[in-house]
Structures are given as structure tokens and as C-alpha cells.
Protein backbone atom coordinates (compact mmCIF):
# COMPACT_ATOMS: atom_id res chain seq x y z
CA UNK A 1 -5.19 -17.69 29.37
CA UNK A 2 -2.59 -16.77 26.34
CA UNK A 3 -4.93 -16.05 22.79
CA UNK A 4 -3.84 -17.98 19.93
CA UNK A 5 -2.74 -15.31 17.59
CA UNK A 6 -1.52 -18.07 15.05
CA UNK A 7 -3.76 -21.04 13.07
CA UNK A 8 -2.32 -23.57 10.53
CA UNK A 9 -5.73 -24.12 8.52
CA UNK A 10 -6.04 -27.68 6.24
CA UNK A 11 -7.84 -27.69 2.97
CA UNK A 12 -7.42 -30.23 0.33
CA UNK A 13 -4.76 -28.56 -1.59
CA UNK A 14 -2.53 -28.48 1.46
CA UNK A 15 -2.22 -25.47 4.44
CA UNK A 16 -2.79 -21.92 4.40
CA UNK A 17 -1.47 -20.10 7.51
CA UNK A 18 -3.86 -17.50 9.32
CA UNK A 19 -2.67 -14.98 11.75
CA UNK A 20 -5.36 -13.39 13.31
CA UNK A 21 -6.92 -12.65 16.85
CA UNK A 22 -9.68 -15.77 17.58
CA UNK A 23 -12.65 -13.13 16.76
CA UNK A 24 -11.32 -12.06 13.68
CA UNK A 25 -10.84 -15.68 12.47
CA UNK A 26 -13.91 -16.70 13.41
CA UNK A 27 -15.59 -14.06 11.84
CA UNK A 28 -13.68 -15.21 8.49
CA UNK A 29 -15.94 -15.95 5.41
CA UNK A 30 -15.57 -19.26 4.18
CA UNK A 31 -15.15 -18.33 0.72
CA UNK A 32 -11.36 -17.15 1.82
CA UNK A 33 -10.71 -20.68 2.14
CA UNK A 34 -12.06 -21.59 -1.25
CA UNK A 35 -9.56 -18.97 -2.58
CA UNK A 36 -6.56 -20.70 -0.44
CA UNK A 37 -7.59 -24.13 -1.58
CA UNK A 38 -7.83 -22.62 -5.41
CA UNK A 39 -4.61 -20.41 -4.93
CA UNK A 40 -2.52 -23.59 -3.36
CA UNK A 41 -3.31 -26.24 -6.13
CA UNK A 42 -0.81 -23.91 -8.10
CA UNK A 43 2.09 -26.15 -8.43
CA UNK A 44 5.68 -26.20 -6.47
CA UNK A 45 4.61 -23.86 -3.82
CA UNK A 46 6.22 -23.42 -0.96
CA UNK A 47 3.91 -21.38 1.57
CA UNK A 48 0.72 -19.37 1.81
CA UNK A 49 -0.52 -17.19 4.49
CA UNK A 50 -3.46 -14.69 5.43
CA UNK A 51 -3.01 -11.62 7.29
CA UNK A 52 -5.38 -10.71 10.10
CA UNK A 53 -7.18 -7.99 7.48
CA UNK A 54 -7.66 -10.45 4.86
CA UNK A 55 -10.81 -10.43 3.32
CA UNK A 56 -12.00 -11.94 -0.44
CA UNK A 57 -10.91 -10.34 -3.91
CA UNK A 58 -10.67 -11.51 -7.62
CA UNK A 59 -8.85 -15.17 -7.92
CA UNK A 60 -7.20 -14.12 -4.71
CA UNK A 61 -7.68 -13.13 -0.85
CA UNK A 62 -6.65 -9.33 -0.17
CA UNK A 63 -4.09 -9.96 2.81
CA UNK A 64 -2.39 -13.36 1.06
CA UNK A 65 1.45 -13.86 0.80
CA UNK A 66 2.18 -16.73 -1.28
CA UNK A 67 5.84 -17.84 -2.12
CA UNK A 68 7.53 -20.19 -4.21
CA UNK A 69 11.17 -21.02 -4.95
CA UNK A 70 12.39 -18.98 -8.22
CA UNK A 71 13.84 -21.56 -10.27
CA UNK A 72 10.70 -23.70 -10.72
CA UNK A 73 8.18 -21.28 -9.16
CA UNK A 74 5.23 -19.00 -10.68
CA UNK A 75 4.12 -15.74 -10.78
CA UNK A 76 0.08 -14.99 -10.86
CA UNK A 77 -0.92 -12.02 -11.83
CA UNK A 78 -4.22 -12.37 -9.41
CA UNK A 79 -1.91 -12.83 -6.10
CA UNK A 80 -0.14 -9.31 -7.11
CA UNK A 81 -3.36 -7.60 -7.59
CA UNK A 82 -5.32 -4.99 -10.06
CA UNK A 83 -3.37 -2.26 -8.29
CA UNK A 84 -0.02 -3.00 -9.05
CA UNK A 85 2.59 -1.57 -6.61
CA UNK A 86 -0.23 -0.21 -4.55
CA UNK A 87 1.51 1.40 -1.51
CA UNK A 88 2.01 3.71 1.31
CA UNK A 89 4.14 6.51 2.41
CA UNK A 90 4.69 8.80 5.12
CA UNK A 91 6.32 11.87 5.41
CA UNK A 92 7.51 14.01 8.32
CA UNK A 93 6.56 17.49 9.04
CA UNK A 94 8.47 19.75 11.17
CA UNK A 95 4.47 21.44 12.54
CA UNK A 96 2.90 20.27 15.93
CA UNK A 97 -0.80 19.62 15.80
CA UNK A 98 -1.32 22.33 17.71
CA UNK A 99 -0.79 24.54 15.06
CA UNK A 100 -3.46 22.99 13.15
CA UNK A 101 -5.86 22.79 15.72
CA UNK A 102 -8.37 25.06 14.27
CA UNK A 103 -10.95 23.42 11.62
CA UNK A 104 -10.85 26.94 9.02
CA UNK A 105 -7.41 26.48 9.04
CA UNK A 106 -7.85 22.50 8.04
CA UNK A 107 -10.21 23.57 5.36
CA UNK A 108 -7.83 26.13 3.80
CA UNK A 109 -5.28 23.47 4.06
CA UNK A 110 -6.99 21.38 2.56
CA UNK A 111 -8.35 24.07 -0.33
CA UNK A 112 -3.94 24.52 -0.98
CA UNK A 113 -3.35 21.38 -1.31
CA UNK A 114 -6.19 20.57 -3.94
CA UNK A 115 -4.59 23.70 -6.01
CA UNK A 116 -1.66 21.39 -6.78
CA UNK A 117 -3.55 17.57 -6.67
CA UNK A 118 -6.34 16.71 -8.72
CA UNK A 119 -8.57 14.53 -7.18
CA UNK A 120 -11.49 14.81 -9.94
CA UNK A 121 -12.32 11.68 -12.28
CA UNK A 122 -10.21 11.66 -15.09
CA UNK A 123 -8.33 15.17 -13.87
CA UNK A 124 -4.91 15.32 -15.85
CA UNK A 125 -1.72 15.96 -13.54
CA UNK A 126 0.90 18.66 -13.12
CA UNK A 127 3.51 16.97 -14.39
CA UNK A 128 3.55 17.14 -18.37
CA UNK A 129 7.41 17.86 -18.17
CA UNK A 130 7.91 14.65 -16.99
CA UNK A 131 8.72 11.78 -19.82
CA UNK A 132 6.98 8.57 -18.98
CA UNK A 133 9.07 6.72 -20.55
CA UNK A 134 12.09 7.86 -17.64
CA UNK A 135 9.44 7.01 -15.02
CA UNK A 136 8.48 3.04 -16.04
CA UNK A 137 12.36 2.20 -17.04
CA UNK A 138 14.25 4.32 -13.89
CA UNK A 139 11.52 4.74 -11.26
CA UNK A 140 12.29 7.73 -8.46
CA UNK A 141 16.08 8.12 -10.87
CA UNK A 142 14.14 8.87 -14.09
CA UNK A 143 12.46 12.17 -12.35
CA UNK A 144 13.55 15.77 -13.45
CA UNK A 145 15.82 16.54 -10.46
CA UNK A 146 13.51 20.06 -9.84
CA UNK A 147 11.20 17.05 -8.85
CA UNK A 148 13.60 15.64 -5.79
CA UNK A 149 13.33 18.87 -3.45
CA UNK A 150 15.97 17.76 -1.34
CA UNK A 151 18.52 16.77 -4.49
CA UNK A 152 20.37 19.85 -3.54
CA UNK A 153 20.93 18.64 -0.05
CA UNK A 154 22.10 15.52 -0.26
CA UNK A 155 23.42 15.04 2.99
CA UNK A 156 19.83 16.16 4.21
CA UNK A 157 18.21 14.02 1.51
CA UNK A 158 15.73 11.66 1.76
CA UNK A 159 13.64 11.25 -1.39
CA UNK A 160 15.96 8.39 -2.97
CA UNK A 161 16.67 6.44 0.23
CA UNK A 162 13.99 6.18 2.68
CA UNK A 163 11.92 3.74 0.35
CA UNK A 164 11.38 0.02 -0.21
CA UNK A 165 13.03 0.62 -3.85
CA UNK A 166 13.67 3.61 -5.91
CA UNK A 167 14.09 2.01 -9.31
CA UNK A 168 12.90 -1.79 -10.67
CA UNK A 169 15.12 -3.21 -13.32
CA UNK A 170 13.65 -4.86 -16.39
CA UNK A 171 13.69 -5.91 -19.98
CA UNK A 172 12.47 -2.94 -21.31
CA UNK A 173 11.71 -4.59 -24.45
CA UNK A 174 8.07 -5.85 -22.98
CA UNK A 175 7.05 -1.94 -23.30
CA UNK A 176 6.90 -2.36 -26.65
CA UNK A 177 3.44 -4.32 -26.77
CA UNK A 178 1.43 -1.19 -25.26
CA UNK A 179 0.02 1.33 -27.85
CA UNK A 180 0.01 5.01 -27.84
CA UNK A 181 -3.34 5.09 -26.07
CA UNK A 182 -1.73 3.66 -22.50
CA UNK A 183 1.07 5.73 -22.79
CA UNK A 184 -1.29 9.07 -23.06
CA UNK A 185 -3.40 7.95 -20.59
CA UNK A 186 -0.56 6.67 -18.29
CA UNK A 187 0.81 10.48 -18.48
CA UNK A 188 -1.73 12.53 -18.10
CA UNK A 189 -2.23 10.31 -14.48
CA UNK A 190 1.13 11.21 -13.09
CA UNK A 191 0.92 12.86 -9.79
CA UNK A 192 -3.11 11.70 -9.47
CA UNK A 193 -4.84 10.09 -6.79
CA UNK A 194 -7.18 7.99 -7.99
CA UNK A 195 -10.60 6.81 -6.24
CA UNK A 196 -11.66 4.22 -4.20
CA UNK A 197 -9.71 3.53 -0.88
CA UNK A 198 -6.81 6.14 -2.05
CA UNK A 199 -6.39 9.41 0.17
CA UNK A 200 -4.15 11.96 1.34
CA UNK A 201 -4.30 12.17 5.12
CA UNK A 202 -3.06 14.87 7.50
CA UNK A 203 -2.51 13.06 10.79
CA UNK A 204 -1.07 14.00 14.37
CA UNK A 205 1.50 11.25 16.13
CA UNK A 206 1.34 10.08 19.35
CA UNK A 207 4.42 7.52 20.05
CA UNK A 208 4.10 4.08 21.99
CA UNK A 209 6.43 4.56 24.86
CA UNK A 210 7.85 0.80 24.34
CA UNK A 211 9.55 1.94 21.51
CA UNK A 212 10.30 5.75 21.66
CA UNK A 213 14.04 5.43 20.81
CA UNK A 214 13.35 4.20 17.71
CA UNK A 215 10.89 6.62 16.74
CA UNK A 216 12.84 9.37 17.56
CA UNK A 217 15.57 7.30 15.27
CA UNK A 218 13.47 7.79 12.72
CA UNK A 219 12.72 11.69 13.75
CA UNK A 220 9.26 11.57 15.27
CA UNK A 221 7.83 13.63 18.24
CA UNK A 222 4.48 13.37 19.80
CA UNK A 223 1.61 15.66 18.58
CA UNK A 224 3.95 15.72 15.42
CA UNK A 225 1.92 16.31 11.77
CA UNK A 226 2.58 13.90 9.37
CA UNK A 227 1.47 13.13 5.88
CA UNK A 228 0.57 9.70 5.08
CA UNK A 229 -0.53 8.45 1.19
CA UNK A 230 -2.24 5.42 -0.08
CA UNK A 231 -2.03 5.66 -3.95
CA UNK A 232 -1.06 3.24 -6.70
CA UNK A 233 -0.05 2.97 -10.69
CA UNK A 234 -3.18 4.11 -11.97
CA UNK A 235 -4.11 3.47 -15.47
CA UNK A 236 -0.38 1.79 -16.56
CA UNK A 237 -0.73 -0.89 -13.32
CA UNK A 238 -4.20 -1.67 -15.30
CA UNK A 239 -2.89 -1.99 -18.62
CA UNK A 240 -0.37 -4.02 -17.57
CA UNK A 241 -3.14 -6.91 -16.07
CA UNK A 242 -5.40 -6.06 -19.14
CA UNK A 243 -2.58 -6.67 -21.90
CA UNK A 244 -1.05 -9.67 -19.65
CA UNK A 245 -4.05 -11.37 -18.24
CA UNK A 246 -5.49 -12.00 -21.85
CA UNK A 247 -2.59 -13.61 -22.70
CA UNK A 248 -2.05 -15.73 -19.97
CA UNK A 249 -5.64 -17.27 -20.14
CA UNK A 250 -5.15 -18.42 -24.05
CA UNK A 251 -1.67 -19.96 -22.62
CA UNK A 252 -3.49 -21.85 -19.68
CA UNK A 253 -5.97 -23.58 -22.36
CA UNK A 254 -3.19 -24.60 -24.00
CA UNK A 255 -1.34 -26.23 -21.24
CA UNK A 256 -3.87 -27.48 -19.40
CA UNK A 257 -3.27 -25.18 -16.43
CA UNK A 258 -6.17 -24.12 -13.76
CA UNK A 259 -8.33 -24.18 -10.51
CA UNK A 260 -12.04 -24.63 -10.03
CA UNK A 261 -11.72 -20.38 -10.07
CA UNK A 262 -11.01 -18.83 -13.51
CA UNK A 263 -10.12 -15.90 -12.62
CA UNK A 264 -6.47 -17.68 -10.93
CA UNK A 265 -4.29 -16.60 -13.48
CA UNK A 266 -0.59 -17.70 -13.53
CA UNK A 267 2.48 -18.68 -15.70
CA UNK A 268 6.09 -20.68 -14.87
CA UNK A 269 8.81 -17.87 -13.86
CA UNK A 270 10.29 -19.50 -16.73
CA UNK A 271 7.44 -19.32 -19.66
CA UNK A 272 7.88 -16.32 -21.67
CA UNK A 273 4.44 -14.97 -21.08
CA UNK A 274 5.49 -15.43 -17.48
CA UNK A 275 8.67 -13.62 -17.78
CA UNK A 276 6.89 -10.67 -19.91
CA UNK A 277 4.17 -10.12 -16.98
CA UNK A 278 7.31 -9.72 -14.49
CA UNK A 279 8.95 -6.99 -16.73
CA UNK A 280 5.88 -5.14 -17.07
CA UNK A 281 4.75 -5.51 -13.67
CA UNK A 282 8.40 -4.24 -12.42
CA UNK A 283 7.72 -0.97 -14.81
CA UNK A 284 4.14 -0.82 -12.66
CA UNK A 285 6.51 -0.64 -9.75
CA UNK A 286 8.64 1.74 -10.76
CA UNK A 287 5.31 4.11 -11.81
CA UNK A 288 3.49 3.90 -8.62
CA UNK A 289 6.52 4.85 -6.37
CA UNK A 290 6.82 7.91 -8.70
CA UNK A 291 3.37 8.32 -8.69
CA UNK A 292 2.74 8.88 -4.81
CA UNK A 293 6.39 10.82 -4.66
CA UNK A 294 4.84 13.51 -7.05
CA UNK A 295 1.67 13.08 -4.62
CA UNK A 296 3.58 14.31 -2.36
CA UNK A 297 5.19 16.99 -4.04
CA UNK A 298 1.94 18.44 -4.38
CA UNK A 299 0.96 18.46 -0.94
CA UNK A 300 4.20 19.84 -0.20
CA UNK A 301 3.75 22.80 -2.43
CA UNK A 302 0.28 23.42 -0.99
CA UNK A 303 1.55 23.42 2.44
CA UNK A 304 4.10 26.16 1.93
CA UNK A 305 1.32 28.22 0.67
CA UNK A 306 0.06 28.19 4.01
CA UNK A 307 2.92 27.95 6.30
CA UNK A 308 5.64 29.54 4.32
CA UNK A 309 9.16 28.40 2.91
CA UNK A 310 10.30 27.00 6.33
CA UNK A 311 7.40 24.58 6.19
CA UNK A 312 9.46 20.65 6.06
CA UNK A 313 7.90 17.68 4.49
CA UNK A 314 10.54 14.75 4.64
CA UNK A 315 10.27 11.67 3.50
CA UNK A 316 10.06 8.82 6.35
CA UNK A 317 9.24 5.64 4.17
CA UNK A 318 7.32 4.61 0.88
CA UNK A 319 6.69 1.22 1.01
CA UNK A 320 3.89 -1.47 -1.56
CA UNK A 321 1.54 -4.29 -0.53
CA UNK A 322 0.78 -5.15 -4.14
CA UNK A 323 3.69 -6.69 -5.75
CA UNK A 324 6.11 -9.84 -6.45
CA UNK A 325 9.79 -10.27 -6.57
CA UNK A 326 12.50 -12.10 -5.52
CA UNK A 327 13.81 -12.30 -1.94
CA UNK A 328 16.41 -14.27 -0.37
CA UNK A 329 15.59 -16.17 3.30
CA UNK A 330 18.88 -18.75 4.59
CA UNK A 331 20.71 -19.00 1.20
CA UNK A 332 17.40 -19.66 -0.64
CA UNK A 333 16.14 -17.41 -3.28
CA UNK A 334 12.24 -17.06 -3.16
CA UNK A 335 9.49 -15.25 -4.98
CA UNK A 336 7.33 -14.27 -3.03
CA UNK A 337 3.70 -12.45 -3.95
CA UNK A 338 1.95 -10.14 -1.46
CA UNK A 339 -1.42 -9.01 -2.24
CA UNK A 340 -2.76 -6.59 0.28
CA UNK A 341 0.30 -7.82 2.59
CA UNK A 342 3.34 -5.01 3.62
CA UNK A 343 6.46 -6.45 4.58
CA UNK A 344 8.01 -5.19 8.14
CA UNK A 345 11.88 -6.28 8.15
CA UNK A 346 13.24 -6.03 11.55
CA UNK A 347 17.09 -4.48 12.58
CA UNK A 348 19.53 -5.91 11.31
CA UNK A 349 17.77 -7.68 8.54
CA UNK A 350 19.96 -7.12 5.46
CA UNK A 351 17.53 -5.86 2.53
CA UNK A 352 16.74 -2.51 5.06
CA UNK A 353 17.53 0.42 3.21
CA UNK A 354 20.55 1.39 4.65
CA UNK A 355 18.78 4.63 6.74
CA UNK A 356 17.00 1.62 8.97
CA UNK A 357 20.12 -1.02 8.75
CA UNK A 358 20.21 -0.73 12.53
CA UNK A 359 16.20 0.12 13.67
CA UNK A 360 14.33 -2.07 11.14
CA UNK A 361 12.16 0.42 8.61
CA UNK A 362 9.27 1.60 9.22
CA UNK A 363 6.22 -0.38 8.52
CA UNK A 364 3.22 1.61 7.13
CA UNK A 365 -0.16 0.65 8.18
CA UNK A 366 -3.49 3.03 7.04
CA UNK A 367 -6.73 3.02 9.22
CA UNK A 368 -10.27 3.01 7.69
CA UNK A 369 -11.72 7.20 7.17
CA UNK A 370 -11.83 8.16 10.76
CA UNK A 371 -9.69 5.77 12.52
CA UNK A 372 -6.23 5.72 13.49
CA UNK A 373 -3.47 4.69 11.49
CA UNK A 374 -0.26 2.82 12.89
CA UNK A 375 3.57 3.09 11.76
CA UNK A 376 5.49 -0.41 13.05
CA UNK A 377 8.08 -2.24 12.52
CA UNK A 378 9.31 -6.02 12.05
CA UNK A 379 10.03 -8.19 14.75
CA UNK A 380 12.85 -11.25 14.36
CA UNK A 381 10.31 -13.62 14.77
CA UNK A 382 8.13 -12.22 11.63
CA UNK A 383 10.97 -14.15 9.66
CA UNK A 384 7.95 -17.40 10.34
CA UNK A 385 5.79 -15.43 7.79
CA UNK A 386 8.88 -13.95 5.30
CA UNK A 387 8.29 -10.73 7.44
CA UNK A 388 4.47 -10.06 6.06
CA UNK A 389 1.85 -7.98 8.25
CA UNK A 390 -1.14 -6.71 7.28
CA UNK A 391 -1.67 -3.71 4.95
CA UNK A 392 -4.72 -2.04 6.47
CA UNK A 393 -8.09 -2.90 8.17
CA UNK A 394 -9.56 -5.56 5.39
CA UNK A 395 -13.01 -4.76 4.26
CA UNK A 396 -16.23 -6.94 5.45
CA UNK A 397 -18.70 -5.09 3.24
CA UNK A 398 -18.96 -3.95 -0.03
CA UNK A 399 -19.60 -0.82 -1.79
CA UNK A 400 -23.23 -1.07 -2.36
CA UNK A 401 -23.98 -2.91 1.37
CA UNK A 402 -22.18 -0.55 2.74
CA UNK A 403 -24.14 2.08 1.75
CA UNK A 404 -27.58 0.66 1.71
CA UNK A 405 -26.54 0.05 5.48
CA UNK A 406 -25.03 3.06 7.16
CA UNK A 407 -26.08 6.39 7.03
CA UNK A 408 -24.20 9.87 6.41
CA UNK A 409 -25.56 10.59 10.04
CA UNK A 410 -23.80 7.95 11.28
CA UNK A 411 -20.79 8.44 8.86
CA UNK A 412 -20.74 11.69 10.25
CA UNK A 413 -20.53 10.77 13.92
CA UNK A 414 -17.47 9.26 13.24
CA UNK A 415 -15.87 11.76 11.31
CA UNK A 416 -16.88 14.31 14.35
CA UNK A 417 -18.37 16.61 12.24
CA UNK A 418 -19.19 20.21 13.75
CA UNK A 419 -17.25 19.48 16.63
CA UNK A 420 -13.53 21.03 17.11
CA UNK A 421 -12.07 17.56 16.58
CA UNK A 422 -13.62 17.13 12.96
CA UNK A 423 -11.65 15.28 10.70
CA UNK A 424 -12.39 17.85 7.95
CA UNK A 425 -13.04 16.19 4.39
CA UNK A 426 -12.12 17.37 0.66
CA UNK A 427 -15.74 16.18 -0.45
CA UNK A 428 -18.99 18.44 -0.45
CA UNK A 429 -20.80 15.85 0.70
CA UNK A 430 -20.11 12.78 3.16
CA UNK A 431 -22.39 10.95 1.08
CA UNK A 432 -20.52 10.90 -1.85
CA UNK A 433 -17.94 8.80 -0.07
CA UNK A 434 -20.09 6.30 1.93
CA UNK A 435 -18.92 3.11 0.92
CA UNK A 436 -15.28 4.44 2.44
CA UNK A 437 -17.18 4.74 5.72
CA UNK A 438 -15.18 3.13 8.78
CA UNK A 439 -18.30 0.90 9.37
CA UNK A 440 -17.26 -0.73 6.01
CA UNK A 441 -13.85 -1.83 7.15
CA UNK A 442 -12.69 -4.43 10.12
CA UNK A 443 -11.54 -2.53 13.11
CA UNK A 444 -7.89 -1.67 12.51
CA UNK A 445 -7.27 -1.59 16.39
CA UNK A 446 -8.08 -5.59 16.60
CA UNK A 447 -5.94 -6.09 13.39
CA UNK A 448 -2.84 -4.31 15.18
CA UNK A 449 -3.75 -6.27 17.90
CA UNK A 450 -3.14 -9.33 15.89
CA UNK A 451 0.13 -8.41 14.28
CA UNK A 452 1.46 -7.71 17.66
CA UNK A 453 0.10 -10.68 19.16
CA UNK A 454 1.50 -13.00 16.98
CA UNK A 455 4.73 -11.41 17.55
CA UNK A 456 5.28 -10.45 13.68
CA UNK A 457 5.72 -6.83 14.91
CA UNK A 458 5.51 -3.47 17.46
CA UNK A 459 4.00 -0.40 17.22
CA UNK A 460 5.87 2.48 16.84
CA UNK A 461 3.32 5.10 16.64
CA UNK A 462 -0.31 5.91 16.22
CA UNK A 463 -1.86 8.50 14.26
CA UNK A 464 -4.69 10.36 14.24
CA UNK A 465 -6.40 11.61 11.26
CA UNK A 466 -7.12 15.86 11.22
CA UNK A 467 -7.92 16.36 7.66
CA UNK A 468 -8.75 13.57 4.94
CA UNK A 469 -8.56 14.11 0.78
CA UNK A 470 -10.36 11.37 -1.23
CA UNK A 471 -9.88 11.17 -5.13
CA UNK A 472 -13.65 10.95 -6.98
């Protein structure tokens, strides 16, 4: 009997399209199709989908792509997210796992790497050298080039060209609005971490035979050590929302604009308010792509204090699953939102970075604490949902159910503490990062499954988490 990976769901306001396995959809909470029916009685849209992971945020489902065409569409601040150009990436080692198979060497890892990343509330970065002002107008370009570690091998070089987009152009005008405050704070941030669901994860690779030429393509190996990162634009993604959002709501009363959910904010493409939020958002963009390659940087320099100068951290992708722009599908130009969505372009498609013109990039997809993690990439057929997947497992519990309901024992099982296999962890205590527990997440496993399923894309590799750094 063939499982119905695919559901075309009716609410008043018109259809939201689900793609999820038939336990995952029936596990759904209804209130995700309140926030479809809210989210589609914006007008002129075009489509609206939900991601196997999806699960409810503020105005709008994390795991929602929702498009519209750009010369009468709209842009909503609430279908991009608080985290603006929240993202992954992944970078390639040139260790074996084997080499990091004892747990005292994870935990002096681990100690390195925290010599170089702050990961304490409010900890200022390394990187006072760098202007800010380079970083929101030029993205990766606007960086020091001591920054770029392979800018002196160019033919070797990955740091500007294995990413969704190294620099967002704007009207840098709409930076003008934010006071001296933001722009400290926004500094002192560079290079940080952040809490929550943000890590640093050392993980070991183990290939799905189906598709081995393309991840050797892309230069993995099995039992290879990679670095994945889940970080986003910190404290100038949240200005941006805060200094927007107010705006947009006094502009909404005006016009008579609004759902049944006040929290729905949005604004015409072509409304000046509307046009202001897409500038700023872009220079959001542009700081959380710097902000995860400087992550990386740090791990990078903590890592060759433990493995030397021939220790190799390249860059394999940096992709977000926070963000809007512009996109064209058969001689149409869209913009398209995705709010906890990542998009997975398959070979051939012609907005690959030209590294994956021929393989289709790679498609960067982060477990819960404990679990595996997956690297994909599009299939043709994802073309059906403008080439969105999920971006993670999707929670089903909160913060504070999560931990009234599991226990650091059981935490602990999973993270196979005091066994050889432990998944060692920055924090002194497991209990200080409960609510990031796996038992608070969907299982990522039946999520893949989904994606797969509904033919939207392959695995190219799993990964298994060694040694874990949370932010506070």
C-alpha cells in the first residue's frame, strides 16, 4: 500500500499544502490550521505550504513557505520570522572519527573551542576589528580578508562560494532609522552564538550508498568529522522586527488591513513601510551569514590548537530557513517567504552556486540534541513546492512542558552519558539545557522520511553528533 506523503488541506481562506508522513499529520495541532487560514486571507497570494516539521509560532507556522507574485505581492514580517536569516552551515574536516574517539579528547576539544566562542549570555565577541557597518551593507565581502582563511588560496577557496548568498543588496538608506544603541549591541554580538536551539556540533558522516557520487562531489568520506552550525543575526535580526513591526501595525489601522490574529503583520511590496522592512531585513541577511562564518572561524582556531596547523575546516554550504526574496520559477518572478523552511535546488537548477551547478547543493538539515542530523539535496520534482523541505525536527512541546516532563536522567540516556559513545556537552549541567532535550522535538528520522517520501528530496548523508556546544 503506497503512504500518502502529500495532503491539499481546505480552510475558508483557500488551501494550504501539507507534506508530511500520515502520523505526523495526524498528530498536527489544529491551531496550525488557524494560522494557514489567518496567513492565507493575506491578499494576491499565490501558494502556501507546511513542511513535515511544522509546528505553531507567532502570527505564523514554523515550517510555512508562502509565495506571492512580486509586482502586487506582500512581504510579512511574521512569515520571515524573529530570527532573521536564521541558518545552517557545514563544514568539512580533513579528521576521521576515529581520531576523536576518546571522550577526554572531546572535552578538551570542546574546552579549545570555547577559548575562541563565547557562548555566555550577553558575552561580547572576538571580532572588534570588524566594522559593522561593512558587515550589514556587503555581507561575507565586507569582512577583513585575515577573516577569509582561504582568501590566499583562491583556487582552494571556499568561504565566498559554497553559500546560498555572500552579500544582499539594499537601500542602505533604511540603516539610518536605528540608533547608536543597536549598532553597539549588534557589534559586540559578532561571532556569538546565541541561546535557545543554536549549537555548534561536532558530528561523524556516514554516506547513503544511493547517492555516494555526489557526496564524494562534494568531498565527503564515511566516518568523516564535520562541523555543522545553527546560528542567526542576533540582536540586529531583532531590531530590525522591533523598529519595523511597530510601524507596520500603525499602517494596518490605517488601511484597514488584518486577520482574526494580530500578531500577522504585513505590508504591499510596494508600500514604503513595506519596501523599508525588505532593506533592513536584506542587511539581517547579510549579518547572520557573517555571523555563523566568524562562528566558524572560531571553531577553526580552536581546533588547530588541538590538532595542529594541518588541521582543514572547509566550507561545504551555509544556507537560511528564515528569510524572503525574490525567485524566479517558468518566466515568473515570485517572492517567496520561508519560515523554518530550507530550500533544496536540485542539478541543474540555475540559482545553484556555481560549485553545485551540476550536483544540486547541499541541503542542510539539524537533528534535535542527540539525534542525527541529515545533509540532502533537491529533487526535480521539489519544483511542486518552489524546492522547500523542512529545516529541522519541529518542536511539539514547549520550554516549560518540556521540562516539567522529562528528566535529566532521561535526558541523559540519550545523550549516552558515561558511556564511550557520549555525546559530550559544553554545559555543567544537562539540566540547564532541558527544554533542548530530544524528547522536546518530533523525531527527525520520520521528518526525513517525509521529505523523501514525497519525493522533494534524497539523502546524502547522515551524521552523528560526538560533541555538542549550546550558547546560555
Amino acid at each position: 500500500m503506497k503512504v500518502n506523503y502529500y495532503r491539499q488541506v481546505k480552510v475558508p481562506a483557500g488551501t494550504v499544502h501539507v507534506y508530511a508522513a500520515p502520523s505526523l499529520y495526524e498528530s498536527l495541532d489544529y491551531k496550525v490550521f488557524e494560522m494557514a487560514n489567518n496567513n492565507l486571507q493575506i491578499p494576491n497570494g499565490v501558494y502556501m505550504s507546511y513542511t513535515p516539521d511544522v509546528h505553531v509560532g507567532i502570527g505564523t507556522c514554523i515550517g510555512t513557505t508562502a509565495v506571492w507574485n512580486t509586482h502586487d505581492g506582500y512581504v510579512s514580517p511574521s512569515i520571515v520570522g524573529s530570527d532573521i536569516g536564521c541558518g545552517m552551515r557545514v563544514h568539512l574536516t580533513n579528521l576521521h572519527k576515529d581520531e576523536l574517539k576518546e571522550v577526554k579528547l572531546r572535552r578538551k576539544l570542546i574546552k579549545a573551542i570555547e577559548s575562541y566562542l563565547p557562548v555566555e549570555a550577553h558575552a561580547r565577541g572576538h571580532f572588534s576589528d570588524i566594522r559593522l557597518e561593512h558587515v550589514v551593507q556587503k555581507g561575507l565581502h565586507g569582512l577583513p580578508k585575515k577573516y577569509i582563511p582561504d582568501s590566499y588560496t583562491p583556487r582552494k577557496a571556499t568561504s565566498l562560494t559554497h553559500v546560498e548568498s555572500s552579500k544582499f543588496r539594499f537601500d542602505e538608506n533604511a540603516l539610518n532609522r536605528f540608533p547608536d544603541n543597536v549598532w553597539h549591541r549588534s557589534h559586540r554580538q559578532l561571532g556569538t552564538l546565541g541561546g535557545g536551539n543554536h549549537f555548534v556540533e561536532i558530528q561523524s558522516v556516514e554516506i547513503a550508498s544511493e547517492n555516494r557520487e555526489i557526496a564524494e562531489a562534494w568531498g565527503l568520506f564515511d566516518g568523516q568529522i564535520i562541523v555543522m552550525i545553527h546560528s542567526g543575526s542576533r540582536a540586529w535580526g531583532g531590531s530590525v522586527n522591533q523598529y519595523c513591526s511597530s510601524d507596520m501595525v500603525k499602517m494596518m489601522r490605517a488601511e484597514g488591513l488584518g486577520t482574526a490574529d494580530p500578531r500577522l503583520l504585513f505590508a504591499p511590496l510596494s508600500h514604503p513601510l513595506g519596501r523599508d522592512y525588505v532593506d533592513l531585513m536584506y542587511s539581517a541577511l547579510n549579518y547572520a551569514v557573517v555571523n555563523r562564518h566568524l562562528i566558524a572561524y572560531a571553531v577553526r582556531e580552536g581546533c588547530k590548537d588541538i590538532f595542529g596547523s594541518k588541521f582543514e575546516m572547509k566550507t561545504l554550504y551555509d544556507l537560511m530557513h528564515n528569510y524572503a526574496w525574490e525567485e524566479e520559477a517558468e518566466g515568473n518572478s515570485y517572492f517567496v517567504h520561508r519560515k523554518g523552511a530550507t530550500r533544496a535546488l536540485p542539478a541543474g537548477h540555475p540559482d545553484n552556486p556555481a560549485p553545485y551547478r551540476l550536483t544540486g547543493h547541499p541541503a542542510l538539515i539539524p537533528g534535535s540534541m542527540g539525534t542525527s542530523s541529515y545533509i540532502m539535496v533537491g529533487s526535480s520534482s521539489g519544483k511542486s513546492n518552489f524546492h522547500s523541505i523542512c529545516h529541522g525536527a519541529g518542536r511539539i512541546r514547549s520550554r516549560s512542558a518540556t521540562k516539567r516532563l522529562i528528566s535529566v536522567d532521561e535526558f541523559a540516556s540519550v545523550m549516552r552519558v558515561g558511556t564511550k559513545d557520549e555525546i559530550v556537552v559544553n554545559q555543567k549541567s544537562l539540566e540547564s539545557i532541558l527544554d533542548e532535550s530530544p524528547q522536546a522535538y518530533k523525531d527527525v528520522d520520520q521528518i526525513i522520511e517525509s521529505v523523501v517520501g514525497a519525493e522533494l528530496a534524497q539523502v546524502v548523508a547522515k551524521c552523528t553528533p560526538m560533541a555538542t556546544i549550546k550558547g546560555a
